[in-house]
C-alpha atoms as a PDB file:
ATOM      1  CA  UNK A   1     -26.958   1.727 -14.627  1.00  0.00           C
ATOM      2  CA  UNK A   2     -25.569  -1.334 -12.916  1.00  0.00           C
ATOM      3  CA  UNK A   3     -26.299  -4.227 -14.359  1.00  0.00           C
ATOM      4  CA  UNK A   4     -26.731  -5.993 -10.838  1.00  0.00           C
ATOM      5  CA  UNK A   5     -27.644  -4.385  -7.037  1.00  0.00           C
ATOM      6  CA  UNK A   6     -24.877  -5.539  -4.824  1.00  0.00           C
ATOM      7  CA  UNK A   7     -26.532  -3.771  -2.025  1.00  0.00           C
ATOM      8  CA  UNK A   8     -29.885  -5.749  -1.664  1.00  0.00           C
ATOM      9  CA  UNK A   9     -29.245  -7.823   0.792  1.00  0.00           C
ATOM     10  CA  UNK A  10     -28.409 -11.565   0.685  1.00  0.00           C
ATOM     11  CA  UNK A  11     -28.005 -15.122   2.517  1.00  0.00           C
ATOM     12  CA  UNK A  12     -24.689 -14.141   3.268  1.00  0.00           C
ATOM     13  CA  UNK A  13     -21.491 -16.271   3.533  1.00  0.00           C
ATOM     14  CA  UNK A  14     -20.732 -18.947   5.605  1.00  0.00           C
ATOM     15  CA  UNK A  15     -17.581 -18.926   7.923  1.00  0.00           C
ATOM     16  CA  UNK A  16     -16.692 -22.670   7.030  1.00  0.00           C
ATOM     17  CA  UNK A  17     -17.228 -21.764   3.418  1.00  0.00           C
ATOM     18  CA  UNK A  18     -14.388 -22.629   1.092  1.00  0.00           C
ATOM     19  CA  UNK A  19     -11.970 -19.360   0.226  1.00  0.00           C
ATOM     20  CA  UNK A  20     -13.150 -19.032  -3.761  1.00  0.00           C
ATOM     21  CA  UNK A  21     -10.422 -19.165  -6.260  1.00  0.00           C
ATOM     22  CA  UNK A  22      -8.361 -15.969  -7.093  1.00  0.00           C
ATOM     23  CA  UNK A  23      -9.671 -16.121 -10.418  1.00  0.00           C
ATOM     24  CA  UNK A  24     -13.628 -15.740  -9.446  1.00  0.00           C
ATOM     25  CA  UNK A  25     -12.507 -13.468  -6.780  1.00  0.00           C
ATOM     26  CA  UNK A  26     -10.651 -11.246  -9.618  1.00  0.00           C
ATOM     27  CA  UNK A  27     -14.452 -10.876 -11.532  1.00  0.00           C
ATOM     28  CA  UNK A  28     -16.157 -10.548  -8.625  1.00  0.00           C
ATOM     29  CA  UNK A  29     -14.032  -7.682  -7.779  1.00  0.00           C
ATOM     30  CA  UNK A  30     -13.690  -6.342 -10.724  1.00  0.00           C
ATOM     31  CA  UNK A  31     -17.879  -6.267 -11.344  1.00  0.00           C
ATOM     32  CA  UNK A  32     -18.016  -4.519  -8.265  1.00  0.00           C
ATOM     33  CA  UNK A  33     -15.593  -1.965  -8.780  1.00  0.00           C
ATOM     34  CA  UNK A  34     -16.175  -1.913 -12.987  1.00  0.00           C
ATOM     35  CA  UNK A  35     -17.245   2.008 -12.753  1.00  0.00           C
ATOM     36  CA  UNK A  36     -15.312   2.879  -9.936  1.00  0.00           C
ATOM     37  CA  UNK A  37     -12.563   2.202 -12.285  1.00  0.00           C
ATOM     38  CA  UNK A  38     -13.545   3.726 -14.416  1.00  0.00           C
ATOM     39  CA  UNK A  39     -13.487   7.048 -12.670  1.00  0.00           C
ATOM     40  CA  UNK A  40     -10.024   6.130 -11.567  1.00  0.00           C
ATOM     41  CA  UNK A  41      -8.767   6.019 -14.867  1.00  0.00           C
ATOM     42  CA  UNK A  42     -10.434   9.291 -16.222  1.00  0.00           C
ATOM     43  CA  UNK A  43      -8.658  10.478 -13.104  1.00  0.00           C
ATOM     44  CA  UNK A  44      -5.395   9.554 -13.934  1.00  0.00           C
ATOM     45  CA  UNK A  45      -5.908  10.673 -17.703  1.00  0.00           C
ATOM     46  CA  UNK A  46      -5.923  14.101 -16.764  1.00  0.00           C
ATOM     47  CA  UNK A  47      -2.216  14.125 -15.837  1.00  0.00           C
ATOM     48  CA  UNK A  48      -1.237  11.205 -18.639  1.00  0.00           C
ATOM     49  CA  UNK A  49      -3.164  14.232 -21.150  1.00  0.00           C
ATOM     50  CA  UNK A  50      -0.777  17.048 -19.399  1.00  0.00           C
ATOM     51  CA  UNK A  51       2.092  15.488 -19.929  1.00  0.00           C
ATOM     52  CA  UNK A  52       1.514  13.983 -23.433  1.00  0.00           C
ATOM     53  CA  UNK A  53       1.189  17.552 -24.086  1.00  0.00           C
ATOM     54  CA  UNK A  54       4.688  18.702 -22.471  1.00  0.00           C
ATOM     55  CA  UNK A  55       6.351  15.859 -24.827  1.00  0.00           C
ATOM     56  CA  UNK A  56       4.375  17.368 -27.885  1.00  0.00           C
ATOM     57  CA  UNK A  57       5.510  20.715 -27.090  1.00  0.00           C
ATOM     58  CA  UNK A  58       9.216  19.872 -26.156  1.00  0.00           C
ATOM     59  CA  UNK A  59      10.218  17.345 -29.172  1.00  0.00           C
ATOM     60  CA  UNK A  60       8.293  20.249 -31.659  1.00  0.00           C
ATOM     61  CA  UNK A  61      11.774  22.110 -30.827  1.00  0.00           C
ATOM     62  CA  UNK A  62      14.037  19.142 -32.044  1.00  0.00           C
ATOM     63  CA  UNK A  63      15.320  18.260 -29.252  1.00  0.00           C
ATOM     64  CA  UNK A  64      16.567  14.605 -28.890  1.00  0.00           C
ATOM     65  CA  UNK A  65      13.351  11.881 -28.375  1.00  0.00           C
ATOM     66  CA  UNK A  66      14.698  10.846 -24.971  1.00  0.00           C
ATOM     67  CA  UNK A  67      14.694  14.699 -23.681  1.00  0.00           C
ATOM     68  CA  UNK A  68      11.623  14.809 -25.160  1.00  0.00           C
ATOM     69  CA  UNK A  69      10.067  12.126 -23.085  1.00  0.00           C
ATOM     70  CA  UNK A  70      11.190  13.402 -20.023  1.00  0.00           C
ATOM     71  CA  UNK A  71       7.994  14.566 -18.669  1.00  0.00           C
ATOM     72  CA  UNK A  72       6.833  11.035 -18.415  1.00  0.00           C
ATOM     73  CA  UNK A  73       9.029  11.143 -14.610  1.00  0.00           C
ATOM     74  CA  UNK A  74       5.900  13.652 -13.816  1.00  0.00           C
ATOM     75  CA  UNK A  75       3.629  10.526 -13.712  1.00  0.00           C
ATOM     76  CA  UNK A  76       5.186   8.988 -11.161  1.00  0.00           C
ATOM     77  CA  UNK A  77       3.572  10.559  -8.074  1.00  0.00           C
ATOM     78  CA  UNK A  78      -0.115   9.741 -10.365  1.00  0.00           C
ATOM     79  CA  UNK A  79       0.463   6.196 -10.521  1.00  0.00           C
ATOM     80  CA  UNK A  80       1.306   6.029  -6.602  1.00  0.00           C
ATOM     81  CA  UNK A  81      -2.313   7.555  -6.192  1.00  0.00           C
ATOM     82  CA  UNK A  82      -3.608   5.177  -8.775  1.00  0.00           C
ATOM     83  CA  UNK A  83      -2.136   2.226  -7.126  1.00  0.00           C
ATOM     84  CA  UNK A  84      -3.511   2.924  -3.378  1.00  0.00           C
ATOM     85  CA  UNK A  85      -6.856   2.837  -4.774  1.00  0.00           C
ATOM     86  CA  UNK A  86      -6.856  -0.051  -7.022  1.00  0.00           C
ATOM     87  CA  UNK A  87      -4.514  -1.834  -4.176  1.00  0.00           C
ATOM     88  CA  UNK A  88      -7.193  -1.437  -1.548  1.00  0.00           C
ATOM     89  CA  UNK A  89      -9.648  -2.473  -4.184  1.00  0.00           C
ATOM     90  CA  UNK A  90      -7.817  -5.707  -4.903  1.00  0.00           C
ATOM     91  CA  UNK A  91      -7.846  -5.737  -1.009  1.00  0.00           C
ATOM     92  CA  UNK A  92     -11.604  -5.638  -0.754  1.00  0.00           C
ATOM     93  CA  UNK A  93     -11.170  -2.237   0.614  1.00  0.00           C
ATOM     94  CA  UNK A  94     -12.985   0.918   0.581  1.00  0.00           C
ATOM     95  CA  UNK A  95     -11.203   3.825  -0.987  1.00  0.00           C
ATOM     96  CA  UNK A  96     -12.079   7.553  -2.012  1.00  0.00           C
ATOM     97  CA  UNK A  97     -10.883   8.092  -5.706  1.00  0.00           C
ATOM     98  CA  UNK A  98     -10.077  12.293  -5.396  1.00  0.00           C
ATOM     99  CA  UNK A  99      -8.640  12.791  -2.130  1.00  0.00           C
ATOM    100  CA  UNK A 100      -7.143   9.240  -1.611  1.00  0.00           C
ATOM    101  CA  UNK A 101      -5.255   9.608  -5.034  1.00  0.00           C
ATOM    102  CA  UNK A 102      -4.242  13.182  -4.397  1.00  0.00           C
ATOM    103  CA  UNK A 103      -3.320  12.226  -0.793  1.00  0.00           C
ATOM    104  CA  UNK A 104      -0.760   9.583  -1.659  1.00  0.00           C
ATOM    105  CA  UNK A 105       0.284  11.145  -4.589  1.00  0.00           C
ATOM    106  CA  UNK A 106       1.374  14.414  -2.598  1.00  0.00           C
ATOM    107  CA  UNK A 107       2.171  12.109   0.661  1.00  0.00           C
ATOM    108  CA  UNK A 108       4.881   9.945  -1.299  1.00  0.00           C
ATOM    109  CA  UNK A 109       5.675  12.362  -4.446  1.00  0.00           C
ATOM    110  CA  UNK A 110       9.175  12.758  -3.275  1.00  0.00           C
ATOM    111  CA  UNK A 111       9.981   9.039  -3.417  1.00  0.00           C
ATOM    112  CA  UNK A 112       7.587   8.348  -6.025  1.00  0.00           C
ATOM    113  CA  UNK A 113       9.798  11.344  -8.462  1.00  0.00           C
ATOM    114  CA  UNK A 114      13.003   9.516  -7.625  1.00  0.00           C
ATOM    115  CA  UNK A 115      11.972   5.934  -8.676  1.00  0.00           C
ATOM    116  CA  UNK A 116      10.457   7.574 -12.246  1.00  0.00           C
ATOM    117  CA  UNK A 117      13.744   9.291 -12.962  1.00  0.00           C
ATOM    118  CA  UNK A 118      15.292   5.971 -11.869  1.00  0.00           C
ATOM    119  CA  UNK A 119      12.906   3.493 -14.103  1.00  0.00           C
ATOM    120  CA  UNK A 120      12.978   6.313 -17.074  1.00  0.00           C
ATOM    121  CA  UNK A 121      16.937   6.340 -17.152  1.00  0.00           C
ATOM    122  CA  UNK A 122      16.792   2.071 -16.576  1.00  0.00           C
ATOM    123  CA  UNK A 123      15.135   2.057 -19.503  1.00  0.00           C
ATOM    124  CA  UNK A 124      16.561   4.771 -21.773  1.00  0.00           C
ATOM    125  CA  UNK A 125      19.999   2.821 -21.002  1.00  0.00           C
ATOM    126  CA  UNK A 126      18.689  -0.545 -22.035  1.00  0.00           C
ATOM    127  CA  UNK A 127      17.181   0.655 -25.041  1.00  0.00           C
ATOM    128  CA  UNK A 128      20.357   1.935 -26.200  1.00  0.00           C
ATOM    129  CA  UNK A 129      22.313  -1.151 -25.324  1.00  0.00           C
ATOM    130  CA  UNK A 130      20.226  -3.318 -26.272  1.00  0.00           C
ATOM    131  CA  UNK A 131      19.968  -1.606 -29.901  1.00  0.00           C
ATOM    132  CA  UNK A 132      23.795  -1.602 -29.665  1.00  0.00           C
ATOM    133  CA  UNK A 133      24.356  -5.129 -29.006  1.00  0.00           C
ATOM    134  CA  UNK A 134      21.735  -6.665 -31.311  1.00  0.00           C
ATOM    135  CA  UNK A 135      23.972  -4.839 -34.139  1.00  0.00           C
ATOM    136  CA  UNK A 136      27.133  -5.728 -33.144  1.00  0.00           C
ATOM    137  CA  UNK A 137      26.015  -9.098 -32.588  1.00  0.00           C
ATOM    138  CA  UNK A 138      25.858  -9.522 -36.451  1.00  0.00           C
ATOM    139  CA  UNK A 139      29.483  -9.458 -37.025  1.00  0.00           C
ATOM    140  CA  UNK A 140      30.621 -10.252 -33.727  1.00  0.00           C
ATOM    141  CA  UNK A 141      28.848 -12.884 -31.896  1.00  0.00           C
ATOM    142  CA  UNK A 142      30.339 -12.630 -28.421  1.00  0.00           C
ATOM    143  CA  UNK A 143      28.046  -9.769 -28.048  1.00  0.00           C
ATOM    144  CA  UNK A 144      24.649 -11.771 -28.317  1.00  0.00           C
ATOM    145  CA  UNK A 145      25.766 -12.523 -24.765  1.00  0.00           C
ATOM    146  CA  UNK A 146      25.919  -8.777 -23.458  1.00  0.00           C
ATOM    147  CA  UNK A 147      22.786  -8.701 -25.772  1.00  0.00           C
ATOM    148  CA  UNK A 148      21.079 -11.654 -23.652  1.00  0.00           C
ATOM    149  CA  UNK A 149      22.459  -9.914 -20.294  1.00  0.00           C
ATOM    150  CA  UNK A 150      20.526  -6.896 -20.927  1.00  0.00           C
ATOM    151  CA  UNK A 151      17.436  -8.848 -21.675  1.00  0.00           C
ATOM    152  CA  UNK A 152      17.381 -10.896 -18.362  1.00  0.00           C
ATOM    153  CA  UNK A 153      17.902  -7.358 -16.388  1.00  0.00           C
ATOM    154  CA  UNK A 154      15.125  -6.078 -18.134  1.00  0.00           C
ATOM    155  CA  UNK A 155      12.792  -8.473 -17.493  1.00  0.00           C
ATOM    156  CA  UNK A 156      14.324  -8.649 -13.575  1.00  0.00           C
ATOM    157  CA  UNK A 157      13.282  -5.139 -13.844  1.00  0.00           C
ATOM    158  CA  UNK A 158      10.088  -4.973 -15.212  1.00  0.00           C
ATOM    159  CA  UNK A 159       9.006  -7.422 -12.735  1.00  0.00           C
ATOM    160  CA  UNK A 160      10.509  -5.067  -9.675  1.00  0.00           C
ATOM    161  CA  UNK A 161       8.259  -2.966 -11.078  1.00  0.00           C
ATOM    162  CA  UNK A 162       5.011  -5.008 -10.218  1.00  0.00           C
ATOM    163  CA  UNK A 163       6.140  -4.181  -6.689  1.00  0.00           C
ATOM    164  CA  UNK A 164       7.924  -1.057  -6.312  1.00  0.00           C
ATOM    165  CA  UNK A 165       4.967   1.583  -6.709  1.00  0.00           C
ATOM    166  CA  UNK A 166       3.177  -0.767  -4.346  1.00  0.00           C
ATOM    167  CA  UNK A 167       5.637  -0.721  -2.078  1.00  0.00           C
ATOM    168  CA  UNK A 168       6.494   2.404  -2.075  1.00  0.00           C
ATOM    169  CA  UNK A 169       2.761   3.469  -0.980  1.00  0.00           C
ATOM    170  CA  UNK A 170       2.277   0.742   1.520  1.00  0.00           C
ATOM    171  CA  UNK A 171       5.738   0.820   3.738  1.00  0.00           C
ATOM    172  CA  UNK A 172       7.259   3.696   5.367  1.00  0.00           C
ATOM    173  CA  UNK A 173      10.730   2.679   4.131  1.00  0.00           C
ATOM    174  CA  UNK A 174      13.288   3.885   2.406  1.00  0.00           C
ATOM    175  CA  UNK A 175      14.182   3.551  -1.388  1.00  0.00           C
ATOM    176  CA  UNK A 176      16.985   1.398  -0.820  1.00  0.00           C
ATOM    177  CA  UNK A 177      15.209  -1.328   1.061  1.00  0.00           C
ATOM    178  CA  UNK A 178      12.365  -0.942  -1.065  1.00  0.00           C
ATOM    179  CA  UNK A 179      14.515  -1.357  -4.042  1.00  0.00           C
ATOM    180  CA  UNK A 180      16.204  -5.030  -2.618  1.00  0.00           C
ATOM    181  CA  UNK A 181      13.030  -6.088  -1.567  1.00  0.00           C
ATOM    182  CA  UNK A 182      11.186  -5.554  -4.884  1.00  0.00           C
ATOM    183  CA  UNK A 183      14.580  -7.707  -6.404  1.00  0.00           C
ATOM    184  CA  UNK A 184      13.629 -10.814  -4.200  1.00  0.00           C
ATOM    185  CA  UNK A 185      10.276 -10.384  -5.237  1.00  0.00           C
ATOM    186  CA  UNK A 186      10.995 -10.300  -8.792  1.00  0.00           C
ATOM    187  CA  UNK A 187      12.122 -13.739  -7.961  1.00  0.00           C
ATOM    188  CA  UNK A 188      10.007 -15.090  -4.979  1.00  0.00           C
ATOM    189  CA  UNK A 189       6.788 -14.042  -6.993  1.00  0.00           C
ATOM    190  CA  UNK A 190       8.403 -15.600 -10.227  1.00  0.00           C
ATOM    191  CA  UNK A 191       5.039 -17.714 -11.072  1.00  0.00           C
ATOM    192  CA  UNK A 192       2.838 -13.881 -10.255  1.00  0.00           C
ATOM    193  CA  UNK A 193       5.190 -12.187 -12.376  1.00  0.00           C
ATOM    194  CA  UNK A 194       5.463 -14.193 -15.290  1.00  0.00           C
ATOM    195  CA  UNK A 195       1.496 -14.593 -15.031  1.00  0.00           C
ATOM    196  CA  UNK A 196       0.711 -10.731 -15.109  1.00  0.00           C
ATOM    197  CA  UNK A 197       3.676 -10.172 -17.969  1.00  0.00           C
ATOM    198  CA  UNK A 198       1.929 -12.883 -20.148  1.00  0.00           C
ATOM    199  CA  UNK A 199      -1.525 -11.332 -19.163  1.00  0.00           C
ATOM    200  CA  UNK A 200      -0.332  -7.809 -20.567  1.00  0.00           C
ATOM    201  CA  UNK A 201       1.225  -9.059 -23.632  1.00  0.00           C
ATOM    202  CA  UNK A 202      -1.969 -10.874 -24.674  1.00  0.00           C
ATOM    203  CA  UNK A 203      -3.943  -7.911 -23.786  1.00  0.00           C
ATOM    204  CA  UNK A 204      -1.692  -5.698 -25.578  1.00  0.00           C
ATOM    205  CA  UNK A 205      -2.035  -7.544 -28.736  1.00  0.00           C
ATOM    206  CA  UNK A 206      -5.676  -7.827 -28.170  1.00  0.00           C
ATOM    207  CA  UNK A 207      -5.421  -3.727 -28.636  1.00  0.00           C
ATOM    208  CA  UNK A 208      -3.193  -4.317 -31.550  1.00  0.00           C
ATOM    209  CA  UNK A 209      -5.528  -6.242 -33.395  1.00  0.00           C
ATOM    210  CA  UNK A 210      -8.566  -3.589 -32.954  1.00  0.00           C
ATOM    211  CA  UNK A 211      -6.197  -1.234 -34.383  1.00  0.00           C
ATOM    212  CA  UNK A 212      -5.332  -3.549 -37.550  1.00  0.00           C
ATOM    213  CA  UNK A 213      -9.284  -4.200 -38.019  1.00  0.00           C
ATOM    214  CA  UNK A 214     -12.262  -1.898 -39.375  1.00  0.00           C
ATOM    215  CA  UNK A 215     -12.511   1.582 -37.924  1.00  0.00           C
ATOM    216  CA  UNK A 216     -15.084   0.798 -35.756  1.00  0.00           C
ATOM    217  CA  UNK A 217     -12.905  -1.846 -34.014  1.00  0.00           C
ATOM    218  CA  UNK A 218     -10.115   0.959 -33.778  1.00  0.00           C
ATOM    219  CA  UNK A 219     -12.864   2.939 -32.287  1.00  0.00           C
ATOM    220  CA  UNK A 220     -13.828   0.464 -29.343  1.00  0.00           C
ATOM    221  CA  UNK A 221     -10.152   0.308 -28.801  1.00  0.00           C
ATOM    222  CA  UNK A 222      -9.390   3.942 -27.961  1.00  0.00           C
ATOM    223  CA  UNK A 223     -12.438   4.077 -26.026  1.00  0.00           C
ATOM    224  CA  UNK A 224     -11.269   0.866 -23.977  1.00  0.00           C
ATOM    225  CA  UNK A 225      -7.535   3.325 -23.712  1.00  0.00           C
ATOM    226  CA  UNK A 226      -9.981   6.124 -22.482  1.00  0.00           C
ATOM    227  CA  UNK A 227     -12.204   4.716 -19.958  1.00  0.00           C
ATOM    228  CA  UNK A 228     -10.486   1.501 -18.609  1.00  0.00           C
ATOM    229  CA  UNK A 229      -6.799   1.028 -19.755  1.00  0.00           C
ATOM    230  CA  UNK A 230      -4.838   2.532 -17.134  1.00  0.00           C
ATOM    231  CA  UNK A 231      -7.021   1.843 -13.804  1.00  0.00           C
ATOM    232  CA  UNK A 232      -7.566  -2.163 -15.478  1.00  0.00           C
ATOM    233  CA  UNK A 233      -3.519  -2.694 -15.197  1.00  0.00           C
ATOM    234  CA  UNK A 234      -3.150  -1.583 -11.902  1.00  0.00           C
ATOM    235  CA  UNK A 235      -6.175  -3.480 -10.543  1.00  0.00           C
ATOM    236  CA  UNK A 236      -4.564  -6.347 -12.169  1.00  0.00           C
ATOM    237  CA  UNK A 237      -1.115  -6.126 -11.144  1.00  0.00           C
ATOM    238  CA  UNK A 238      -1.666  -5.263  -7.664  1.00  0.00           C
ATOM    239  CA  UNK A 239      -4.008  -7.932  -7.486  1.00  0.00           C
ATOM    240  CA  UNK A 240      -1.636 -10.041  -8.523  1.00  0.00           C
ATOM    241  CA  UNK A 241       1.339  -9.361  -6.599  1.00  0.00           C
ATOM    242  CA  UNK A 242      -0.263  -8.233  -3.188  1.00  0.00           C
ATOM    243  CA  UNK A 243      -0.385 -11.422  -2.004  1.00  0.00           C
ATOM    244  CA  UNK A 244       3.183 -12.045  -2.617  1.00  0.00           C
ATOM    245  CA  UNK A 245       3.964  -8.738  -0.816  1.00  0.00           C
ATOM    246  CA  UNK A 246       1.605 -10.010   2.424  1.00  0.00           C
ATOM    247  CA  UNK A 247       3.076 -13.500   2.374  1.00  0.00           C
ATOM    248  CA  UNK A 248       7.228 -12.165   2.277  1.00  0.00           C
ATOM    249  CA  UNK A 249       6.645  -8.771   3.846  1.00  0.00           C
ATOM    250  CA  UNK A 250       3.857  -8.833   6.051  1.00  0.00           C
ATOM    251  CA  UNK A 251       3.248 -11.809   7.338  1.00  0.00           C
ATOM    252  CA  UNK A 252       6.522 -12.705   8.578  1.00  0.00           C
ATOM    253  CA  UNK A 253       6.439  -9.486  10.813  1.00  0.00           C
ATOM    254  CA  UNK A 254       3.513 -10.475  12.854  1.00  0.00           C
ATOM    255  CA  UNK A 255       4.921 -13.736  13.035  1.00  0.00           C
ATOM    256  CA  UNK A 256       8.110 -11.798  14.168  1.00  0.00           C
ATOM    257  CA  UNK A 257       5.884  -9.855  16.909  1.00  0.00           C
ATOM    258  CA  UNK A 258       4.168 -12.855  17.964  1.00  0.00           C
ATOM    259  CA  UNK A 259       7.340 -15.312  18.905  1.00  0.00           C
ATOM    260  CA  UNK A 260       8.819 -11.687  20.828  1.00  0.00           C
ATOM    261  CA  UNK A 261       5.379 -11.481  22.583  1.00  0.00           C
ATOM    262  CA  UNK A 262       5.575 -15.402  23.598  1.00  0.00           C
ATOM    263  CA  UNK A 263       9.067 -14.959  24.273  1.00  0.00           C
ATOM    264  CA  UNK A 264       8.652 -12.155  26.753  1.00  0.00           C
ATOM    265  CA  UNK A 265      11.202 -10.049  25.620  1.00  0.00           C
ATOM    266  CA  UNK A 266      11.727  -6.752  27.421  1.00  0.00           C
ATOM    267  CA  UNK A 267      12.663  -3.224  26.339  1.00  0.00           C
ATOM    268  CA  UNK A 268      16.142  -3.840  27.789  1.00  0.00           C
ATOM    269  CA  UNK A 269      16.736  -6.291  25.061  1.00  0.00           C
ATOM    270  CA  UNK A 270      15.553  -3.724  22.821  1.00  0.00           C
ATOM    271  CA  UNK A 271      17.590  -1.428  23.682  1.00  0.00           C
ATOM    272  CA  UNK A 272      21.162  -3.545  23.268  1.00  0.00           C
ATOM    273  CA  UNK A 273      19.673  -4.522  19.800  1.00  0.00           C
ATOM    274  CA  UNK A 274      18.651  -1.072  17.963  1.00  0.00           C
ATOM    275  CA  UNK A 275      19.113  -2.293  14.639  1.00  0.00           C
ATOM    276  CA  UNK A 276      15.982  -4.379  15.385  1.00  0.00           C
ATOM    277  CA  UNK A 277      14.057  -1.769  17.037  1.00  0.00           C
ATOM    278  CA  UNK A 278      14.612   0.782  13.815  1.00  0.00           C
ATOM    279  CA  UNK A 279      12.841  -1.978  11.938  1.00  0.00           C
ATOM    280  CA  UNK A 280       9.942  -2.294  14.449  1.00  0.00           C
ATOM    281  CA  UNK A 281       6.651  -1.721  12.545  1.00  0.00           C
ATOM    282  CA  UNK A 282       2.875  -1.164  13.023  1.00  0.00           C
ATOM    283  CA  UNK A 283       0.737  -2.211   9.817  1.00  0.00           C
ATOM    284  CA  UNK A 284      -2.023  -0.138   9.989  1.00  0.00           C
ATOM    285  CA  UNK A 285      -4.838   0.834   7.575  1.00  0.00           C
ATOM    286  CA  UNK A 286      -3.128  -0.434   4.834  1.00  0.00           C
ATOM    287  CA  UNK A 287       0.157   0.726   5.558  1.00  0.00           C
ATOM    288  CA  UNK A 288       3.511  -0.502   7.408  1.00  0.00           C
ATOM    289  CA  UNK A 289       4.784   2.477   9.491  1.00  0.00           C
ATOM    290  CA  UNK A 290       7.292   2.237  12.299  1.00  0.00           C
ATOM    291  CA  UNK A 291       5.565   1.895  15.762  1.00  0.00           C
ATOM    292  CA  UNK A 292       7.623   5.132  17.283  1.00  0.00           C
ATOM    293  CA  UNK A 293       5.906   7.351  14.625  1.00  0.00           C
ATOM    294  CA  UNK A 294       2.370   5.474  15.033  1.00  0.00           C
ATOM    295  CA  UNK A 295       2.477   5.629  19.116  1.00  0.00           C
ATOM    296  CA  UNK A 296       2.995   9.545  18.714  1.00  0.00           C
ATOM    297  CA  UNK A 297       0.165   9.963  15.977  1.00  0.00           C
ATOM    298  CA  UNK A 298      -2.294   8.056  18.461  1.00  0.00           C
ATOM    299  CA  UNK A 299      -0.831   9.938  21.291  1.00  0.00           C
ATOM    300  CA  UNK A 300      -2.164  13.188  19.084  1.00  0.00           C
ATOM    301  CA  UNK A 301      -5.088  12.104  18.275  1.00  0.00           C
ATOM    302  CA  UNK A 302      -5.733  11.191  22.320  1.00  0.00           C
ATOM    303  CA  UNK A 303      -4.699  14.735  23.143  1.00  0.00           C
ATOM    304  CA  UNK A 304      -7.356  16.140  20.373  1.00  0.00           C
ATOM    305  CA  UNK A 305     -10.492  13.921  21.632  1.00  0.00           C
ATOM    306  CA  UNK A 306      -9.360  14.978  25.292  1.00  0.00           C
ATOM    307  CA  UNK A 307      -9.525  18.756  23.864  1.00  0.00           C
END
């Protein structure tokens, strides 16, 4: 049972009251949505379960560890269903947990199975350069450097990563542009990034040291793996960096529609310019999609309600 009714009705808020801070509006949130999440990540289990299986299976036969853990690529599409619903959520959005996170997973799987094999093979190359540098680093020094160069692209990298899920789910783009855009945001969200990094190492070790304790400690911490890990990290990223993604992204194309609206620029000028009518977009219900394909899915939907 919920500990409080959110749906008895209140005094409301006032339109000249002061936006709260994000860090109230993160518990606040995350009260609300505390079981939703909950479902979310039993949700997502269900495939992390599957494939944990597949790796069990396949590195039983002896084959290398990193052929082994191959099936993790598989999760990809998950986590793009995952992050729609904890995205709205940090939105203060409504979202349906099944068919919203089986709609977007199916919706963007192709995209979604590129990036995995992309961020799987990222990191299966830096872990073996990074193992190869650190030891050749002992009797030859100029390699700390390579070793040091591998440790600032992984951290570029892991904060791309903050974004390019999200992305990925919100804009109808392609991987390419959502690839540069999540490397300026790596950078323009440096404060976000370094923020959510230091909030995952600290809850990381938090895990860590309910493992080291009594077994009941080790207990609560599988059952905080079970019930909450998965959906928690998401919620918390995506809150995080959304607002970075609306301020770079978003933003600047309304503010892009509203000087062409002031500046009463026809479809001639259009027309002479199509690299800037490809990159025409409609943002709308949660995601960026170019007007061309949004005009003909509302000129659909007209011819339906007409039927």
């Amino acid at each position: 049972m919920p500990l409080f009714n959110y749906s008895k009705p209140g005094p409301g808020v006032s339109k000249n009251a002061p936006p709260k801070k994000r860090i109230v509006l993160f518990f606040e949130i995350l009260g609300r949505k505390f079981f939703p999440l909950i479902r979310c990540n039993l949700l997502f289990l269900i495939p992390v379960i599957l494939v944990g299986i597949m790796i069990f299976f396949i590195g039983m036969t002896g084959v290398n560890l990193y052929i082994a853990c191959l099936p993790f690529v598989l999760l990809a599409p998950f986590l793009g269903g995952l992050t729609y619903i904890t995205r709205n959520y940090a939105r203060e959005e409504h979202a349906f947990i099944l068919s919203d996170f089986l709609d977007t997973a199916k919706s963007n799987w192709k995209q979604l199975l590129i990036h995995g094999a992309i961020t799987y093979l990222f990191v299966v190359a830096m872990n073996i350069a990074i193992k190869f540098y650190a030891f050749q680093a002992a009797s030859q020094p100029v390699f700390y450097i390579l070793f040091g160069l591998c440790l600032i692209a992984s951290a570029v990298f892991l904060f791309m990563q903050y974004y390019i899920t999200l992305m990925i789910i919100t804009f109808e783009l392609n991987l390419r542009a959502i690839y540069r855009n999540a490397l300026i945001l790596a950078f323009a969200g440096f404060k976000q990034n370094i923020l959510v990094t230091l909030v995952l190492i600290l809850f990381f070790a938090f895990l860590f040291l309910l493992n080291s304790l009594h077994i009941i400690a080790m207990l609560v911490a599988i059952l905080l793996c079970v019930i909450l890990l998965f959906s928690f990290l998401s919620f918390l990223i995506n809150f995080a960096v959304y607002p970075v993604v609306e301020r770079y992204l978003i933003q600047p194309y309304y503010t892009n529609v509203q000087q062409g609206d002031e500046s009463g620029e026809t479809e001639t000028n259009l027309e002479a310019e199509p690299e800037r009518r490809e990159s025409e977009y409609i943002y709308e219900n949660g995601r960026l999609i170019k007007k061309s394909l949004f005009e003909q899915e509302k000129l659909f939907d007209d011819t339906d309600q007409q039927k």
